[in-house]
C-alpha atoms as a PDB file:
ATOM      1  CA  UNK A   1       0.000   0.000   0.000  1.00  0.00           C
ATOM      2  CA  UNK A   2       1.324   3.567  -0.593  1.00  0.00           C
ATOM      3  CA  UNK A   3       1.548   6.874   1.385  1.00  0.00           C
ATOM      4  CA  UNK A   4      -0.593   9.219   0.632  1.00  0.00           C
ATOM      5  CA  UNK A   5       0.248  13.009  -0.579  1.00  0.00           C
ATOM      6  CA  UNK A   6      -0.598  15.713   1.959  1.00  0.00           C
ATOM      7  CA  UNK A   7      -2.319  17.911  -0.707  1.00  0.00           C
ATOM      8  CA  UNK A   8      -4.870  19.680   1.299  1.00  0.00           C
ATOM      9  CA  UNK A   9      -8.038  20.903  -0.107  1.00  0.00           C
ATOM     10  CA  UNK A  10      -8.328  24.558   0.173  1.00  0.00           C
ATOM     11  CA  UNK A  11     -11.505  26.455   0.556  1.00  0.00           C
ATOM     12  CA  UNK A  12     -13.408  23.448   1.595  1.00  0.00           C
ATOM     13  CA  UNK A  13     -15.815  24.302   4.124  1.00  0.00           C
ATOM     14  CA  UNK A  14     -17.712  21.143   4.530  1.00  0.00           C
ATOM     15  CA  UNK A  15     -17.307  18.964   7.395  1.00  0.00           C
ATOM     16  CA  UNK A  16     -16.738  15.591   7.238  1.00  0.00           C
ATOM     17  CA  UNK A  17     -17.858  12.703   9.531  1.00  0.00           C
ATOM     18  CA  UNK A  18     -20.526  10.566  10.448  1.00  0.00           C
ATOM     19  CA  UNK A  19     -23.582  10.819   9.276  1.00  0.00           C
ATOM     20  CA  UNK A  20     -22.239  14.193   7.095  1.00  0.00           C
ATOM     21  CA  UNK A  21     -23.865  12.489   3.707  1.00  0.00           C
ATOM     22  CA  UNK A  22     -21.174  11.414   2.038  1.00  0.00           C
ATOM     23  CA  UNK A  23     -19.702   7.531   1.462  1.00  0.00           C
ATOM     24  CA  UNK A  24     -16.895   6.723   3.661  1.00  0.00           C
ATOM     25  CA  UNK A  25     -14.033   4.767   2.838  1.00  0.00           C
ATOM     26  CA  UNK A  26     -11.961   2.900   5.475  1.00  0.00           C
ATOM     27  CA  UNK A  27      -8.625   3.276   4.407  1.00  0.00           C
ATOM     28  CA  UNK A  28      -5.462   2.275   5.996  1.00  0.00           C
ATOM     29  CA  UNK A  29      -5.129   3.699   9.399  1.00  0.00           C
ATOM     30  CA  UNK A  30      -8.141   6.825   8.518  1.00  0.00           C
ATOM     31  CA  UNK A  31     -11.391   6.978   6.820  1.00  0.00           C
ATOM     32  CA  UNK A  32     -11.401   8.984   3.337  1.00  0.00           C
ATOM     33  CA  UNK A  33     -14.992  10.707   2.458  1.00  0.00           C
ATOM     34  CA  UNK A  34     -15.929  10.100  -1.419  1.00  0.00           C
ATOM     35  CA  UNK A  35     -16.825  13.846  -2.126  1.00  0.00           C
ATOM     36  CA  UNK A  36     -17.745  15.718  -5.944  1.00  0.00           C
ATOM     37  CA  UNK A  37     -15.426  12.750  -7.898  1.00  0.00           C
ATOM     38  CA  UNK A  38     -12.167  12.652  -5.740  1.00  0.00           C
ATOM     39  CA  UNK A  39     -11.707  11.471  -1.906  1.00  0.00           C
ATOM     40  CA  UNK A  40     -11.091  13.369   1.319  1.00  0.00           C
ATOM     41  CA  UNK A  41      -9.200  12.891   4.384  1.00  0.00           C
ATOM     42  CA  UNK A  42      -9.701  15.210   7.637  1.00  0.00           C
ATOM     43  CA  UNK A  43      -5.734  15.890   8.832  1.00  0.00           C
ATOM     44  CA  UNK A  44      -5.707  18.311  11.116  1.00  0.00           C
ATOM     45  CA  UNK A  45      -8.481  20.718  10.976  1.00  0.00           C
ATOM     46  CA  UNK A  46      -9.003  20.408   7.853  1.00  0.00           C
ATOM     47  CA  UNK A  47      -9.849  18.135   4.567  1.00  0.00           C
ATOM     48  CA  UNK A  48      -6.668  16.870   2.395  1.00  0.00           C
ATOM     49  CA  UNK A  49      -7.104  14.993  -1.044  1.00  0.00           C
ATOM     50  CA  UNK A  50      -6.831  11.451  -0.182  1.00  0.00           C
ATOM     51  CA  UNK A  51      -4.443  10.451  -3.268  1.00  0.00           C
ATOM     52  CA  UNK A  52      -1.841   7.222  -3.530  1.00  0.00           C
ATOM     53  CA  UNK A  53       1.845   8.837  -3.687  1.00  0.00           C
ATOM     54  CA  UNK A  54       2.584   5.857  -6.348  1.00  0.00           C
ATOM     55  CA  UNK A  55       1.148   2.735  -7.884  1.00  0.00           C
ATOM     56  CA  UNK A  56       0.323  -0.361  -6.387  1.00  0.00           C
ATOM     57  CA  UNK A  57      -0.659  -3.487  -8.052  1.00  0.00           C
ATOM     58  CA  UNK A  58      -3.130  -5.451  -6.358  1.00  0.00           C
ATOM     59  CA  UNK A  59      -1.856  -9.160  -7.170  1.00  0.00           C
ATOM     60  CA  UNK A  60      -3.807 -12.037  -7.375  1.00  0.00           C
ATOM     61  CA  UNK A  61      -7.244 -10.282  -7.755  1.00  0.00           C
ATOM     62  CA  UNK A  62      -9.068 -12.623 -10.034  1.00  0.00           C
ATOM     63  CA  UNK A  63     -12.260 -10.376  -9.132  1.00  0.00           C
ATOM     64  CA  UNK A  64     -13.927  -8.339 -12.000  1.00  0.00           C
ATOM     65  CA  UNK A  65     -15.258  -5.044  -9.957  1.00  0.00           C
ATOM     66  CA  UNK A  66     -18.116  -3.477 -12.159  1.00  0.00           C
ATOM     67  CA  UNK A  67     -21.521  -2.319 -10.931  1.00  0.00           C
ATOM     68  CA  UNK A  68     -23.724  -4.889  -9.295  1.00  0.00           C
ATOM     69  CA  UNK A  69     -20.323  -6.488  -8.959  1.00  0.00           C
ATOM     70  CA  UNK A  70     -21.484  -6.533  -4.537  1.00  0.00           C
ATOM     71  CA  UNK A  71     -18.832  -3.760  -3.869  1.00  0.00           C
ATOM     72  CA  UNK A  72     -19.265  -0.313  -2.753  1.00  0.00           C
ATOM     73  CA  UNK A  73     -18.559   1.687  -6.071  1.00  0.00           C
ATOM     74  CA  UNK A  74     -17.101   5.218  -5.474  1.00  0.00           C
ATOM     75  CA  UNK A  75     -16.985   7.885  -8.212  1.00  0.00           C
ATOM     76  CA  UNK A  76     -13.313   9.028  -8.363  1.00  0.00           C
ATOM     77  CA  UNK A  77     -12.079  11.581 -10.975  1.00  0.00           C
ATOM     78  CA  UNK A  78     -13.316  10.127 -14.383  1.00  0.00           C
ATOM     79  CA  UNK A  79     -13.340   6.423 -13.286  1.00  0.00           C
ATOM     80  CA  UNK A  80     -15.427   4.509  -9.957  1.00  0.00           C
ATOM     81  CA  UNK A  81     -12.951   2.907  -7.623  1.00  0.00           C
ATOM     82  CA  UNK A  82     -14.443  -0.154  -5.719  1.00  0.00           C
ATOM     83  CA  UNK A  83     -14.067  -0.770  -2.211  1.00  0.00           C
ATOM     84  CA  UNK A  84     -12.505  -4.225  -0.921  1.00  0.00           C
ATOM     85  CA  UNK A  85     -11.267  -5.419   2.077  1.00  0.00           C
ATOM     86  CA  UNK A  86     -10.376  -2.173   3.209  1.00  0.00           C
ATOM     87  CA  UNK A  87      -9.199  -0.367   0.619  1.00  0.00           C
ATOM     88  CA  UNK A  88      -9.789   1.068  -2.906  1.00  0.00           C
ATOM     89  CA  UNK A  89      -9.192  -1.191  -5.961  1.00  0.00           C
ATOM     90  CA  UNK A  90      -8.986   1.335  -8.976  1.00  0.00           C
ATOM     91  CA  UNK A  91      -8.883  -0.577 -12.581  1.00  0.00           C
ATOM     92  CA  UNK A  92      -5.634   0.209 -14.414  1.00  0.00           C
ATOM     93  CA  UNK A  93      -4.397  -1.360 -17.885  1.00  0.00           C
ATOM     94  CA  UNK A  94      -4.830  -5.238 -17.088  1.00  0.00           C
ATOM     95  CA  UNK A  95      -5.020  -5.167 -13.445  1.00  0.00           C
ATOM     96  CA  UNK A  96      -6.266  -3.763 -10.404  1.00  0.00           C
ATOM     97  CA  UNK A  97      -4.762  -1.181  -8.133  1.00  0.00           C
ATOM     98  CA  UNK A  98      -4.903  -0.702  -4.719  1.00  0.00           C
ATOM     99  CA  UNK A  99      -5.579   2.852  -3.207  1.00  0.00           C
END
């Protein structure tokens, strides 16, 4: 799994949490928020983009994420990332990534 950048998201006034209306995605040791196409992450007072620093190949998924596919599908720039076992898969090339 990668790092993620600390890019935060300036201007952003909403504030995420439980019950704020928007999915949440576990992710490693902090819970993203899927919010207008990319992901958030509350870091100290305020909301960060949620992005992987590199690229990580998920190996050994034989699983085919599409809709109905029984996984949590989050819009994410122009493509849906699928939640699984804790984490993003994102389809890239052949393969899945994790996030």
């Amino acid at each position: 799994m990668t790092t993620a950048l600390h890019v935060p998201h300036t201007g952003h006034t909403h504030e995420h949490g439980s019950g704020c209306g928007h999915v949440a995605v576990p992710h490693a040791d902090h819970v993203d928020y899927a919010h207008d196409g990319h992901l958030h992450r509350v870091h100290e007072g305020h909301a960060d983009e949620c992005e992987p620093a590199g690229h990580t190949v998920h190996q050994g998924h034989d699983h085919q994420h599409r809709a109905g596919c029984g996984h949590v599908a989050v819009p994410h720039g122009e493509h849906v990332d699928y939640i699984h076992d804790g984490h993003r898969h994102a389809s890239h090339e052949d393969h899945w990534d994790d996030h």
